[in-house]
Protein backbone atom coordinates (compact mmCIF):
# COMPACT_ATOMS: atom_id res chain seq x y z
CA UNK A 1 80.19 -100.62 202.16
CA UNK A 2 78.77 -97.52 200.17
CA UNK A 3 80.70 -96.23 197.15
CA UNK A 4 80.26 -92.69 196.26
CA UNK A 5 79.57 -92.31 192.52
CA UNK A 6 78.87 -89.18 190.87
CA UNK A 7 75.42 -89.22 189.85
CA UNK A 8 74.28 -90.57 193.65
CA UNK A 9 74.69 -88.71 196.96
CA UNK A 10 73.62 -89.84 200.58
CA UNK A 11 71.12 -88.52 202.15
CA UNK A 12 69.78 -88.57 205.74
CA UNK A 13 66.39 -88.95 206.66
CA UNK A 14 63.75 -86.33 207.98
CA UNK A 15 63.96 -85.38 211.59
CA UNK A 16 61.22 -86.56 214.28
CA UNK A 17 59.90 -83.35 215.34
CA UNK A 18 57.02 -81.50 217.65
CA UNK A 19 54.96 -78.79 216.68
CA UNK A 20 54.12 -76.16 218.87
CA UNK A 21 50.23 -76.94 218.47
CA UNK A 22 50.43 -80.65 218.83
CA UNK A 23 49.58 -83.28 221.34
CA UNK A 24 52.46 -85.49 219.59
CA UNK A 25 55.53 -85.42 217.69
CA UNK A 26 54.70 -86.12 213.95
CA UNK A 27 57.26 -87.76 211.02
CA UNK A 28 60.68 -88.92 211.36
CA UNK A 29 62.63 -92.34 209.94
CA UNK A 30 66.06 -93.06 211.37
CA UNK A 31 69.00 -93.62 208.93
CA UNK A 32 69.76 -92.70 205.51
CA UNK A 33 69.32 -93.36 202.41
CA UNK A 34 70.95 -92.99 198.53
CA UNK A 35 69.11 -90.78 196.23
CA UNK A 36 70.39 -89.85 191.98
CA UNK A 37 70.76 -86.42 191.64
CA UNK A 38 69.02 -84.46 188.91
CA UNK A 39 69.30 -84.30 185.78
CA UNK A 40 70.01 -80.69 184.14
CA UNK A 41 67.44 -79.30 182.12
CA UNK A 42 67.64 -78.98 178.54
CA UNK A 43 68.96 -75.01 177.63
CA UNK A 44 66.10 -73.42 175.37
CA UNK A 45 66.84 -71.53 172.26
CA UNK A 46 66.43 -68.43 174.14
CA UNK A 47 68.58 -69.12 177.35
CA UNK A 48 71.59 -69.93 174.37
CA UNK A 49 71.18 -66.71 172.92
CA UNK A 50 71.32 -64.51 176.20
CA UNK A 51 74.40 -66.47 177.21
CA UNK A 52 76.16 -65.97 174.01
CA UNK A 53 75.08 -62.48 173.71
CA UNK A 54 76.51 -62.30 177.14
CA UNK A 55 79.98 -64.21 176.52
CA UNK A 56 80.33 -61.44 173.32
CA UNK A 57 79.71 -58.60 175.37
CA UNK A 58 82.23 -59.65 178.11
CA UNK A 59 79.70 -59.82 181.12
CA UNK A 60 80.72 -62.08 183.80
CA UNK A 61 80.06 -63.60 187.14
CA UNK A 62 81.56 -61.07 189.96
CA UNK A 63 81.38 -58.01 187.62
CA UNK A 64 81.14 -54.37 188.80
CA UNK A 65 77.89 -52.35 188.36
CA UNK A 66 78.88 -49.22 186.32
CA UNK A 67 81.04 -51.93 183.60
CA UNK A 68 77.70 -54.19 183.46
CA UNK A 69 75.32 -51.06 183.48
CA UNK A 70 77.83 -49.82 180.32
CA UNK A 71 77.97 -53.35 178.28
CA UNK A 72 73.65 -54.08 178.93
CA UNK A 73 73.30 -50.50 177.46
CA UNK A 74 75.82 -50.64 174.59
CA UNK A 75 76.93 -53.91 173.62
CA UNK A 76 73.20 -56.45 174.96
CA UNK A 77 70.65 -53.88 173.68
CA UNK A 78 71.89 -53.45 170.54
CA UNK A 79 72.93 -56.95 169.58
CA UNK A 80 69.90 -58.84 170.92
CA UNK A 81 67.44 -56.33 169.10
CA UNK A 82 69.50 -56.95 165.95
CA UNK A 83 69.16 -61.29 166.02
């Protein structure tokens, strides 16, 4: 019996398969196998400053054009020219 865990996930194997050029069908393993999932990269210096910048300004996932368009020009420009 498999338990899931959070840092594993099950995977299946790649698929036998036939190109259209070939004289035979190339790769393929039956079953499945567990594989760890991977790990998030570090956040630079840079990429912390655009997202606070960002979180000040008020710019979020889902946003409308002409409110981002407004906040980049008045609230990002100025503030990430300043620090």
């Amino acid at each position: 019996m498999i338990v899931a865990m959070k840092n594993f996930v099950k995977r299946s194997r790649p698929k036998r398969y036939m190109a259209r050029d070939a004289a035979y069908p190339v790769g393929g393993h039956p079953g499945i196998y567990i594989a760890s999932r991977p790990s998030p990269y570090p956040i630079t210096t840079q990429q912390r400053k655009v997202r606070n910048v960002a979180a000040e300004c008020g710019i979020k996932k889902g946003m409308k054009k002409a409110p981002l368009q407004l906040s980049m020009r008045d609230c990002v420009g100025p503030k990430m020219r300043k620090s």
